[in-house]
C-alpha atoms as a PDB file:
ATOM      1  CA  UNK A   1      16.936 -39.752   9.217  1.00  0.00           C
ATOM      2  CA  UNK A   2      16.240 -41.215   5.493  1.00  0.00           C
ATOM      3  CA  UNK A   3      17.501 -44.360   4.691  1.00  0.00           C
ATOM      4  CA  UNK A   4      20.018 -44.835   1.183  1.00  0.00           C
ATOM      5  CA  UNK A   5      16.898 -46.444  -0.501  1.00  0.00           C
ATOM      6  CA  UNK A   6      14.462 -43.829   0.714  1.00  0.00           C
ATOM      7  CA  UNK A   7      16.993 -40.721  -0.748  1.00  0.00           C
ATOM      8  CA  UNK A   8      17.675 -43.091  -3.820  1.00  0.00           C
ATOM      9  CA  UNK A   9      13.911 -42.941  -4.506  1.00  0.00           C
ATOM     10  CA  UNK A  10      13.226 -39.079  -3.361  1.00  0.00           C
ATOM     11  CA  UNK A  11      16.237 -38.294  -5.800  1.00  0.00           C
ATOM     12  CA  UNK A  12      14.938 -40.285  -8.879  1.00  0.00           C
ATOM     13  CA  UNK A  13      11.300 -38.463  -7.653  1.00  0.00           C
ATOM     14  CA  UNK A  14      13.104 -34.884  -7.896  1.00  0.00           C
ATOM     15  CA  UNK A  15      14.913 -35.684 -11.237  1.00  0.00           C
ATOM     16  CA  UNK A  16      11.224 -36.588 -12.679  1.00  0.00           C
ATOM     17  CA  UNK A  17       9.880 -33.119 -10.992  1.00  0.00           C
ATOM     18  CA  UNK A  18      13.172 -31.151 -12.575  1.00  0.00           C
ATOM     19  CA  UNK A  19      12.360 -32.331 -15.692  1.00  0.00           C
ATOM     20  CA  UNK A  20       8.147 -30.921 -15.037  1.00  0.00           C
ATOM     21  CA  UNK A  21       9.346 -28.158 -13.898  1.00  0.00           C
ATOM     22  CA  UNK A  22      12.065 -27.132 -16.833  1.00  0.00           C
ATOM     23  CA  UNK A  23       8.916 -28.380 -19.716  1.00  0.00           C
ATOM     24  CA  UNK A  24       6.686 -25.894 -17.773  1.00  0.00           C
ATOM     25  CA  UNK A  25       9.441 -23.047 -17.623  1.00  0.00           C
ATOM     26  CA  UNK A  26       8.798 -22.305 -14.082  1.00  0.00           C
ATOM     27  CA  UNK A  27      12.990 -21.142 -13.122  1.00  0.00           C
ATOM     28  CA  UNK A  28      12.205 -20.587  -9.288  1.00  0.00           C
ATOM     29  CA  UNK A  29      11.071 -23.631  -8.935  1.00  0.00           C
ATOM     30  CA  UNK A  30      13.683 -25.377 -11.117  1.00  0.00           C
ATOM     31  CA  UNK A  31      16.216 -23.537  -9.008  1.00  0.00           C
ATOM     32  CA  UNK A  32      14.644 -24.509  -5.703  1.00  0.00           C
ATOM     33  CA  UNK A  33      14.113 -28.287  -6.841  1.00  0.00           C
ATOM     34  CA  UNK A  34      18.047 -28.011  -7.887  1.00  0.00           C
ATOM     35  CA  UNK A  35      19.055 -26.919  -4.657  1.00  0.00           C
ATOM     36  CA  UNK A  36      17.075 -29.810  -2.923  1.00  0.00           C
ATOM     37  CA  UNK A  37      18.691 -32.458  -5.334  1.00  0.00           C
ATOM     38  CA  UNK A  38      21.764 -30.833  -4.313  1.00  0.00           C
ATOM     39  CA  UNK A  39      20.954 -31.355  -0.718  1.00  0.00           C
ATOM     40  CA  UNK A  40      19.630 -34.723  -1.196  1.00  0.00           C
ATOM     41  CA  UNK A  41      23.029 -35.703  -2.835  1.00  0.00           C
ATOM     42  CA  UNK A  42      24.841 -34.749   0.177  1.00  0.00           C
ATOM     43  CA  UNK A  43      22.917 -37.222   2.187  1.00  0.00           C
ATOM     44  CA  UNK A  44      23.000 -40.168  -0.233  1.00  0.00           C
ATOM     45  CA  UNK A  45      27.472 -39.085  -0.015  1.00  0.00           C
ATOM     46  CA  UNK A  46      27.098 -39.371   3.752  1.00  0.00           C
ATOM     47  CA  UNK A  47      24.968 -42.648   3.748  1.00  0.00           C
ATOM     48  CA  UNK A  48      27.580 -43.978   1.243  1.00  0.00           C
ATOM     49  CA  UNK A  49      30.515 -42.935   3.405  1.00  0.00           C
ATOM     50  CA  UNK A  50      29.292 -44.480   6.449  1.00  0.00           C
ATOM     51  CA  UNK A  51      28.612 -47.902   4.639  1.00  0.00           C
ATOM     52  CA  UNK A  52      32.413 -47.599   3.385  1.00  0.00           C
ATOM     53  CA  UNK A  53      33.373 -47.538   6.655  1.00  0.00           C
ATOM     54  CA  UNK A  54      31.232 -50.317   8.159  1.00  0.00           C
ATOM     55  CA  UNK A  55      32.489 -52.518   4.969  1.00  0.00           C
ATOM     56  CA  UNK A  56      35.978 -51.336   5.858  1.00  0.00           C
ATOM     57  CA  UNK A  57      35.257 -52.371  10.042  1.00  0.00           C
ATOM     58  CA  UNK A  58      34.034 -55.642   8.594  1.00  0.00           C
ATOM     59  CA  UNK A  59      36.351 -57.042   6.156  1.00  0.00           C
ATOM     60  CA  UNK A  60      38.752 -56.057   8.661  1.00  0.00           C
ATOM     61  CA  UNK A  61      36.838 -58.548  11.195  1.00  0.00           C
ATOM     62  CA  UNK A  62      36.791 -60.873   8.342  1.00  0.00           C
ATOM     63  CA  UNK A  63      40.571 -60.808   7.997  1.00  0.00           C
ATOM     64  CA  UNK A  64      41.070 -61.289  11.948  1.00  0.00           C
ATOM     65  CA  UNK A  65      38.721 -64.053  12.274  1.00  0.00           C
ATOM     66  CA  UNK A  66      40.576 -66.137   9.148  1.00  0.00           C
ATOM     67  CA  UNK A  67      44.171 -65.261  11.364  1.00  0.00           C
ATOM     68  CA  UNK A  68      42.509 -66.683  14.349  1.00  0.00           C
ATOM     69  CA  UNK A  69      40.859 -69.277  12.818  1.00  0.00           C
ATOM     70  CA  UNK A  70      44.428 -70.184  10.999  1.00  0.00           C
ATOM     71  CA  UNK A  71      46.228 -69.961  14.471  1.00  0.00           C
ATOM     72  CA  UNK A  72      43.519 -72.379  16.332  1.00  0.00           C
ATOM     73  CA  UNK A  73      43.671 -74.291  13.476  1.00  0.00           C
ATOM     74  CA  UNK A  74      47.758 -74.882  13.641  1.00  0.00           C
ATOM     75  CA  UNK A  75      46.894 -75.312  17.690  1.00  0.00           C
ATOM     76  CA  UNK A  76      44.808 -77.767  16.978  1.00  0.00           C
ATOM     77  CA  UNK A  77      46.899 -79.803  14.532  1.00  0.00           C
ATOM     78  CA  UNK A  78      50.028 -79.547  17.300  1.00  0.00           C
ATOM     79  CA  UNK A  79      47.923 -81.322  20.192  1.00  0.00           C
ATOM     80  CA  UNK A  80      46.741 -83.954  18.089  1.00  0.00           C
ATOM     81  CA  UNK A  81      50.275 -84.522  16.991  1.00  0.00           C
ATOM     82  CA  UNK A  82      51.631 -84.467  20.542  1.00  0.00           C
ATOM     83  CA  UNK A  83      48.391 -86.586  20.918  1.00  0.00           C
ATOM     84  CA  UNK A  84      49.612 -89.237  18.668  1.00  0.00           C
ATOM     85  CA  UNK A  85      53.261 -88.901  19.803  1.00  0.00           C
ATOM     86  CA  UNK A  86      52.423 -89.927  23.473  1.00  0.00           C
ATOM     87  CA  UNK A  87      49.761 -92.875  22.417  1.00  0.00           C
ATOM     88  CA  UNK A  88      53.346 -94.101  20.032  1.00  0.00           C
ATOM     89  CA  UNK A  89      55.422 -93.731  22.830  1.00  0.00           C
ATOM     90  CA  UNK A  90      52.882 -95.405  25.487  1.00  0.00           C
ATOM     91  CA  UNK A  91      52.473 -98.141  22.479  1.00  0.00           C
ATOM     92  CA  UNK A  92      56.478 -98.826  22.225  1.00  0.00           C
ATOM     93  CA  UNK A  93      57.153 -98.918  26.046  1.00  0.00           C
ATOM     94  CA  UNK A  94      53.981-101.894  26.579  1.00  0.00           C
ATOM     95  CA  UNK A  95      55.030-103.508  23.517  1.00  0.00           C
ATOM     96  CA  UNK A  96      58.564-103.723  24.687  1.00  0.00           C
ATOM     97  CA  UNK A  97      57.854-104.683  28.405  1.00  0.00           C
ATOM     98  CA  UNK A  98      55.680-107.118  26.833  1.00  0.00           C
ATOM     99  CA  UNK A  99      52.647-105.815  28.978  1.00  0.00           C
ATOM    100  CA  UNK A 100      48.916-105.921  26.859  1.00  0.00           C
ATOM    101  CA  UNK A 101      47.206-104.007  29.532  1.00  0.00           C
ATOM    102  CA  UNK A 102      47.747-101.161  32.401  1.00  0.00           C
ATOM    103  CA  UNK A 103      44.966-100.021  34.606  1.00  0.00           C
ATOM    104  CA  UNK A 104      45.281 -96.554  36.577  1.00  0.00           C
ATOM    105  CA  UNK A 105      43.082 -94.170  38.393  1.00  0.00           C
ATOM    106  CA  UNK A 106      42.361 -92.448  35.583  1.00  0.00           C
ATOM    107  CA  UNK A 107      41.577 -94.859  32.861  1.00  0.00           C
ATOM    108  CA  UNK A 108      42.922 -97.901  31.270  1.00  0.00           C
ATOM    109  CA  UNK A 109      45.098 -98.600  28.121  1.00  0.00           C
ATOM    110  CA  UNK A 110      45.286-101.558  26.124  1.00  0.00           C
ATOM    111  CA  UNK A 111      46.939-102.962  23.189  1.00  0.00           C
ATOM    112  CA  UNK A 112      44.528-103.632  20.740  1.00  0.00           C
ATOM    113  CA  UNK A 113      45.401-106.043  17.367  1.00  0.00           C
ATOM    114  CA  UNK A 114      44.834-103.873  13.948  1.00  0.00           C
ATOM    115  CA  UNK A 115      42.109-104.458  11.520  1.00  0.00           C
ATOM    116  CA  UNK A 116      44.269-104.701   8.565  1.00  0.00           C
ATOM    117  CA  UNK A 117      45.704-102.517   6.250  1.00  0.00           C
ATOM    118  CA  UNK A 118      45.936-103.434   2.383  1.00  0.00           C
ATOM    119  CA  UNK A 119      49.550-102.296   1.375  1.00  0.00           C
ATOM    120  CA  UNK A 120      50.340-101.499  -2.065  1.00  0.00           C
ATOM    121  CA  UNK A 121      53.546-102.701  -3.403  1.00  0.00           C
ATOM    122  CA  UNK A 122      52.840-102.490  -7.347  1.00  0.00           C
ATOM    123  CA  UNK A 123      49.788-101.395  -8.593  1.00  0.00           C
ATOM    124  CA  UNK A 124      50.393-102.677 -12.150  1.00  0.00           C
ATOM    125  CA  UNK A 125      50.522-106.466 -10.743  1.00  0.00           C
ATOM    126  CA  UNK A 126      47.049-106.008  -9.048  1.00  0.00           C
ATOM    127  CA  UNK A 127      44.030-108.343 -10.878  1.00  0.00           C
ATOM    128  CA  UNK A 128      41.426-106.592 -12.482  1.00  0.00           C
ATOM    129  CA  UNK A 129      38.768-107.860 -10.338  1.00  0.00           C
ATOM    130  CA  UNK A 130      40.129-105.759  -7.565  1.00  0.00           C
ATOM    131  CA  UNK A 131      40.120-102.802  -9.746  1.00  0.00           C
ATOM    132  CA  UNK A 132      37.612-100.274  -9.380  1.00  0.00           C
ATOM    133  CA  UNK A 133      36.837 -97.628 -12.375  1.00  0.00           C
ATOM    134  CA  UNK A 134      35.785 -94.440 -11.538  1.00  0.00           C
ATOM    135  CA  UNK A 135      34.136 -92.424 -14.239  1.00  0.00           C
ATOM    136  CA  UNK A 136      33.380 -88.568 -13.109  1.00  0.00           C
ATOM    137  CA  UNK A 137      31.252 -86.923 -15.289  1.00  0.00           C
ATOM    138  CA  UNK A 138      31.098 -82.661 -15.266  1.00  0.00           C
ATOM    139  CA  UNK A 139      30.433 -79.740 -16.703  1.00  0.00           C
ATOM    140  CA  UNK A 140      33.068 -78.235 -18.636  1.00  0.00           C
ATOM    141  CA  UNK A 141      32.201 -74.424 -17.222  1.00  0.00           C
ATOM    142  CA  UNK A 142      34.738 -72.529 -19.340  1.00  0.00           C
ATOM    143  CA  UNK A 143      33.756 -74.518 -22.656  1.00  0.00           C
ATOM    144  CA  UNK A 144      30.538 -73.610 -21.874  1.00  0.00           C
ATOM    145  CA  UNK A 145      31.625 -69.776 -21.175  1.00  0.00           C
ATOM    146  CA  UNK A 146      32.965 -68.965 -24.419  1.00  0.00           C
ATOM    147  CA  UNK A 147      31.168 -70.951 -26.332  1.00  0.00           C
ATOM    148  CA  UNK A 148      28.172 -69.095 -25.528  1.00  0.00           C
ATOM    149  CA  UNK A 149      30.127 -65.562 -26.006  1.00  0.00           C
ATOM    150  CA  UNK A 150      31.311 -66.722 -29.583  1.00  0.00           C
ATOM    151  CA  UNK A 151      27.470 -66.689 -30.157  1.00  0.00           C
ATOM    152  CA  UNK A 152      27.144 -70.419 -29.958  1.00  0.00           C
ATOM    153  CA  UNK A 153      23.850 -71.512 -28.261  1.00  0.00           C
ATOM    154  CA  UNK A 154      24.304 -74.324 -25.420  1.00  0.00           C
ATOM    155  CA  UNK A 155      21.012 -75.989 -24.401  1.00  0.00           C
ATOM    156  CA  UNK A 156      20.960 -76.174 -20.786  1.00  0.00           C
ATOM    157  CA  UNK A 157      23.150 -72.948 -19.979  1.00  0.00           C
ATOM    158  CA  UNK A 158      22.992 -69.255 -19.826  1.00  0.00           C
ATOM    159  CA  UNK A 159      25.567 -66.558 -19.197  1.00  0.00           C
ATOM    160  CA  UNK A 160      24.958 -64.418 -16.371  1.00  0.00           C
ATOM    161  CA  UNK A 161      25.817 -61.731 -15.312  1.00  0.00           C
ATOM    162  CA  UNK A 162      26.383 -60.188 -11.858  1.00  0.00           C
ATOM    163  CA  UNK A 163      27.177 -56.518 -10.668  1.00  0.00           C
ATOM    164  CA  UNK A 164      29.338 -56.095  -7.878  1.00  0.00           C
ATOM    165  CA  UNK A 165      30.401 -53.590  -5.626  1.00  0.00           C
ATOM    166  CA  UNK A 166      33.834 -52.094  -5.543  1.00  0.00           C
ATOM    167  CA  UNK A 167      35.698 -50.708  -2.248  1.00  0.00           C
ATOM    168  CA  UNK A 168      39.046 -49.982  -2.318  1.00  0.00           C
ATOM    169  CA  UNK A 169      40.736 -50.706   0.908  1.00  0.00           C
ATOM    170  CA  UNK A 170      42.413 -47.772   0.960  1.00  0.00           C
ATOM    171  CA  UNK A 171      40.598 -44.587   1.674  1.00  0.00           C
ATOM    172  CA  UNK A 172      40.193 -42.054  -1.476  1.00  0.00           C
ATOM    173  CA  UNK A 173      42.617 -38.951  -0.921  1.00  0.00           C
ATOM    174  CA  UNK A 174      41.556 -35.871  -1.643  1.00  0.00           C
END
């Protein structure tokens, strides 16, 4: 069976031969060569219809995996909170016993000093020398957009322009 590119190209080749045929006068043959664009439209339909449906199956795939990925996600986040919540508790009950170190079968836990954590009390009071500057320098995209579609040249930028295809999600009803 043809391929959607190879009936694409057989039905631009039979539009070319119609339009032969109808300079020539031959009417069989214009008739015939209508009746096989006819046919080969049917085909290109049925390719198209069965690569609706495969986009349907997949962007329903799509939508499952993001769920799933969402749900292990939240699992995730819930074990490393109960993660954290057992290391606190494990932290306040040597800390209050007053014990730096407990060895078991299965491993070992310590107490361990901090490396420090600058706290922030007022931001305004801070010296300049421990201020850092930040400067972020970017594209203004949408400046750029209609300047260019008021007929304003920008050096260093083009508009494009991409097709897309469009599938409902919901079938067509007939």
């Amino acid at each position: 069976m043809a391929s959607l590119y190879e009936l694409s190209n057989d039905a631009r080749k039979l539009e070319d031969l119609l339009d032969n045929l109808e300079c020539l006068g031959d009417e069989q043959a214009v008739e015939e060569t209508k009746n096989i664009q006819n046919i080969v439209k049917k085909l290109i339909e049925g390719k198209s219809e069965g690569i609706i449906a495969i986009v349907r199956e997949l962007d329903l795939s799509v939508e499952n995996i993001d769920s799933e990925i969402a749900r292990l996600k939240e699992l995730k986040d819930r074990k490393k909170r109960r993660i954290d919540s057992l290391k606190g508790y494990a932290l306040d009950c040597m800390q209050s016993m007053g014990v730096k170190k407990i060895e078991t079968n299965l491993g070992n836990m310590s107490i361990r000093k901090g490396s420090g954590k600058v706290n922030i009390l007022d931001a305004a009071k801070i010296p300049e020398e421990y201020i850092k500057m930040e400067i972020v320098k970017k594209e203004d995209r949408r400046a750029i957009t209609n300047a260019i579609k008021s007929g304003i040249e920008v050096e260093g930028a083009e508009l494009v322009y991409n097709d897309s295809l469009i599938l409902p999600k919901t079938p067509k009803e007939k």
